[in-house]
Protein backbone atom coordinates (compact mmCIF):
# COMPACT_ATOMS: atom_id res chain seq x y z
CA UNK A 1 -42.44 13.74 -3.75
CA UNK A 2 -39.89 12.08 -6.30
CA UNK A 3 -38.06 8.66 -6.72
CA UNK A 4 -35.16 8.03 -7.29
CA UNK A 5 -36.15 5.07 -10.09
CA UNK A 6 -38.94 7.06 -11.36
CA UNK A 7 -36.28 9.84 -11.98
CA UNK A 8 -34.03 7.36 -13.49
CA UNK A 9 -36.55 5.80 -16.20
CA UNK A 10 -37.36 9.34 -16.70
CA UNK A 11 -33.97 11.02 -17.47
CA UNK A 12 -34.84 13.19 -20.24
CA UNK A 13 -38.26 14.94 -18.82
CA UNK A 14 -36.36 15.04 -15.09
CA UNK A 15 -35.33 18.72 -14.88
CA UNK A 16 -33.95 20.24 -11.61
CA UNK A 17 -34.97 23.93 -11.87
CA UNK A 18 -36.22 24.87 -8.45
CA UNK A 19 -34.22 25.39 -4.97
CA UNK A 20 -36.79 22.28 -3.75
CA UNK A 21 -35.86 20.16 -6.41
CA UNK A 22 -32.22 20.61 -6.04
CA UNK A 23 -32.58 19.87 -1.80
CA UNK A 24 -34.20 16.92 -3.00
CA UNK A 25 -31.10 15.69 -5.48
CA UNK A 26 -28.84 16.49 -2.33
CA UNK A 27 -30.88 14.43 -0.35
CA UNK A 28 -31.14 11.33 -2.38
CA UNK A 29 -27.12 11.97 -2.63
CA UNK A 30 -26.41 12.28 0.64
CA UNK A 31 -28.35 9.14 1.32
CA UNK A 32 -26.51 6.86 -1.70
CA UNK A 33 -23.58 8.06 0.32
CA UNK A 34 -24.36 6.94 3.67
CA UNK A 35 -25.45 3.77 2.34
CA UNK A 36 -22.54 2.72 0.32
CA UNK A 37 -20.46 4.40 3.41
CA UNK A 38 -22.67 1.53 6.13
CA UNK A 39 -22.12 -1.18 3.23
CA UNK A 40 -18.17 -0.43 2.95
CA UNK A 41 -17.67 -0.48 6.92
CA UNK A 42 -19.60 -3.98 7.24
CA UNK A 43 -17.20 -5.41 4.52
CA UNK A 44 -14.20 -3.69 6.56
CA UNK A 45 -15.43 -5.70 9.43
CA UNK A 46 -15.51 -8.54 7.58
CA UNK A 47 -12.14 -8.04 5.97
CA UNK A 48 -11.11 -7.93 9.35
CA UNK A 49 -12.71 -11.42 10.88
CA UNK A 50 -11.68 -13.09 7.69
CA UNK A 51 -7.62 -11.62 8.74
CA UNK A 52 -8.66 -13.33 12.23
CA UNK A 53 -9.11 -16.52 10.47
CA UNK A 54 -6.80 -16.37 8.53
CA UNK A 55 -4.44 -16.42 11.42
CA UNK A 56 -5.80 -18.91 13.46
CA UNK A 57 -4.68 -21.32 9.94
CA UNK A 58 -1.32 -20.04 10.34
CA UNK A 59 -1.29 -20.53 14.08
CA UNK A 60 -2.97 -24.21 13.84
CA UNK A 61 -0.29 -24.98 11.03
CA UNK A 62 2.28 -23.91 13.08
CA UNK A 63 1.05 -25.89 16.10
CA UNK A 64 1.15 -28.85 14.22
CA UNK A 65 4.34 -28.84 12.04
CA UNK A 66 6.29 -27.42 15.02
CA UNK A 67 7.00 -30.61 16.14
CA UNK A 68 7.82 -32.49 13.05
CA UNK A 69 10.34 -29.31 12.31
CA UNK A 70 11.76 -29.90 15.94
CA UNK A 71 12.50 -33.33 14.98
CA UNK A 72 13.70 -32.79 11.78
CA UNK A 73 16.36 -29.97 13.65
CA UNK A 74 17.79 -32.98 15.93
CA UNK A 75 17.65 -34.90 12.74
CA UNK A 76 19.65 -31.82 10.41
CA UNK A 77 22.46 -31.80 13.49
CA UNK A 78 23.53 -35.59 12.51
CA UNK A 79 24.00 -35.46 9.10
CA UNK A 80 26.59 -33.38 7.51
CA UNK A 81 24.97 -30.33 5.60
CA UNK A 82 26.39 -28.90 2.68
CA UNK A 83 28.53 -25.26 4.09
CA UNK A 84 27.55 -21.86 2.10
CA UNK A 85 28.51 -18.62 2.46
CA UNK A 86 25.08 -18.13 4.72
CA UNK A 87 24.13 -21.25 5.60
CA UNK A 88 24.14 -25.12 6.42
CA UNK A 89 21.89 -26.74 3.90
CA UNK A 90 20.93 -30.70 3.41
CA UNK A 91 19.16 -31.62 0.19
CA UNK A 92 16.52 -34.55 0.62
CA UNK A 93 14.09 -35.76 -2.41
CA UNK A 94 11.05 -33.57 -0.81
CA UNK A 95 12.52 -30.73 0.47
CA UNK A 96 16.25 -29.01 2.02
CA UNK A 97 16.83 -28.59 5.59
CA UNK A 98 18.39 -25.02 6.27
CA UNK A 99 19.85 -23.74 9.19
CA UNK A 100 21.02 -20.19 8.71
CA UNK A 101 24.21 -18.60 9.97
CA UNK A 102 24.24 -15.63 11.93
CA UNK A 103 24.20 -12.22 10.66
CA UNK A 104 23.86 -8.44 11.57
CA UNK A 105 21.17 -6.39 10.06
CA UNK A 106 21.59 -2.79 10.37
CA UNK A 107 18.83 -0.12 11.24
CA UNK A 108 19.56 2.99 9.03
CA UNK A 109 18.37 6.80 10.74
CA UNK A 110 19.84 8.53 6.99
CA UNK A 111 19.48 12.42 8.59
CA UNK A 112 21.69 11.67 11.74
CA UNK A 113 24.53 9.33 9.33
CA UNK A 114 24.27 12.56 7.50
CA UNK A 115 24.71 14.46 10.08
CA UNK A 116 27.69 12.01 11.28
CA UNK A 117 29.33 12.76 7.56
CA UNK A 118 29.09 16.24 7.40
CA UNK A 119 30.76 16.58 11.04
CA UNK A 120 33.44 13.82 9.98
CA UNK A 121 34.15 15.43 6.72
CA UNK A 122 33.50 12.53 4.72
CA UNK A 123 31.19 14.41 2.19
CA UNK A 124 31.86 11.78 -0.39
CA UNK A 125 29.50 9.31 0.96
CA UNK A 126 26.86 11.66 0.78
CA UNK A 127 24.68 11.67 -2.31
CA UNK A 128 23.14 15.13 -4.26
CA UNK A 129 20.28 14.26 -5.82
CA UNK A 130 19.36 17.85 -8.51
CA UNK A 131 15.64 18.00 -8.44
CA UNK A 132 13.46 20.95 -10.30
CA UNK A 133 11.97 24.21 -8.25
CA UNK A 134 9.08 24.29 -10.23
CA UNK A 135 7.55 27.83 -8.60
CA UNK A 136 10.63 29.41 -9.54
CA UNK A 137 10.87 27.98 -13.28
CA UNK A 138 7.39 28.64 -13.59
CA UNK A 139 7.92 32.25 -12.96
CA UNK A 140 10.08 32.00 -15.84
CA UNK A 141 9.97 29.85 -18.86
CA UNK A 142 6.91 28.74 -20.84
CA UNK A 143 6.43 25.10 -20.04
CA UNK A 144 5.60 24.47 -24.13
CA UNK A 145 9.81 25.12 -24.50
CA UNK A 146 11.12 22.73 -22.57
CA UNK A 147 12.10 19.08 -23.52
CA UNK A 148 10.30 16.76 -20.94
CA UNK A 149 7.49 19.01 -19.80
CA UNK A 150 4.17 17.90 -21.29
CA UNK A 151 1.38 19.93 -21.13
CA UNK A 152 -2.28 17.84 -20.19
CA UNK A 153 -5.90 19.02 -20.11
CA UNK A 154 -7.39 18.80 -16.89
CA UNK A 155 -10.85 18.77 -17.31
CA UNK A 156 -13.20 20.78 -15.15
CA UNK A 157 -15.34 18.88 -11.99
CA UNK A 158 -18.48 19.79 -10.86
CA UNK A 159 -18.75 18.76 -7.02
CA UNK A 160 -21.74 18.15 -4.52
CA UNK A 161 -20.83 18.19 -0.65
């Protein structure tokens, strides 16, 4: 039948105007597709090797700095650090030696300290944040009259599934 690069070179004469002709464009499309879909997956798995490797670096530096940072701990705990607000530091030419202080993270769940508020009456420590209903002022306004509304062309699509 047709190819694709003879349809190509030929763009201008190249006129879909039959049902068979069009099966044959959905074809070819549906084909492009399912090759760039194979080609993307292979690079996924590739992405995902390279991630492997990538790891096995960080592990192999690890393995082999751990002990010179072991050493360097029993070496941090005879000098006398520097004392900050969060931590012990010691400045050397190459580097600092840090040892952090202790600390408390918290883990937030915002609906149920909400929730906590509202049943505590402590409604001040809960923030209102005024956001548009856009169905509603649709229904209403003309979006040309109002300050911060600006009105963009969408153009139309043509789709093949």
């Amino acid at each position: 039948m047709y190819e694709l690069e003879d349809v190509i070179e030929e763009k201008q004469e190249f006129i879909i105007d039959t049902d068979l002709k069009a099966d044959w464009a959905l074809k070819i499309i549906q084909k492009e597709r399912q090759e760039a879909e194979r080609l993307t997956k292979t690079i996924d798995e590739e992405i995902g090797l390279l991630g492997l490797k990538k790891q096995r670096i960080r592990d192999s530096v690890d393995s082999k700095t751990g002990y010179l940072q072991g050493k360097l701990f029993e070496y941090f705990k005879s000098v006398t650090p520097k004392e900050l607000k969060t931590c012990y530091k010691y400045v050397l030419p190459s580097g600092e030696l840090i040892y952090k202080k202790e600390s408390f993270k918290y883990e937030r769940d915002d609906e149920k300290v909400i929730q906590w508020l509202t049943d505590n009456n402590k409604m001040e420590y809960i923030k209102v944040k005024p956001s548009v209903d856009w169905a509603e002022l649709k229904k209403t306004v003309f979006f040309e009259d109002i300050d911060g509304v600006t009105k963009l062309k969408v153009p139309t699509v043509f789709e093949v599934k």
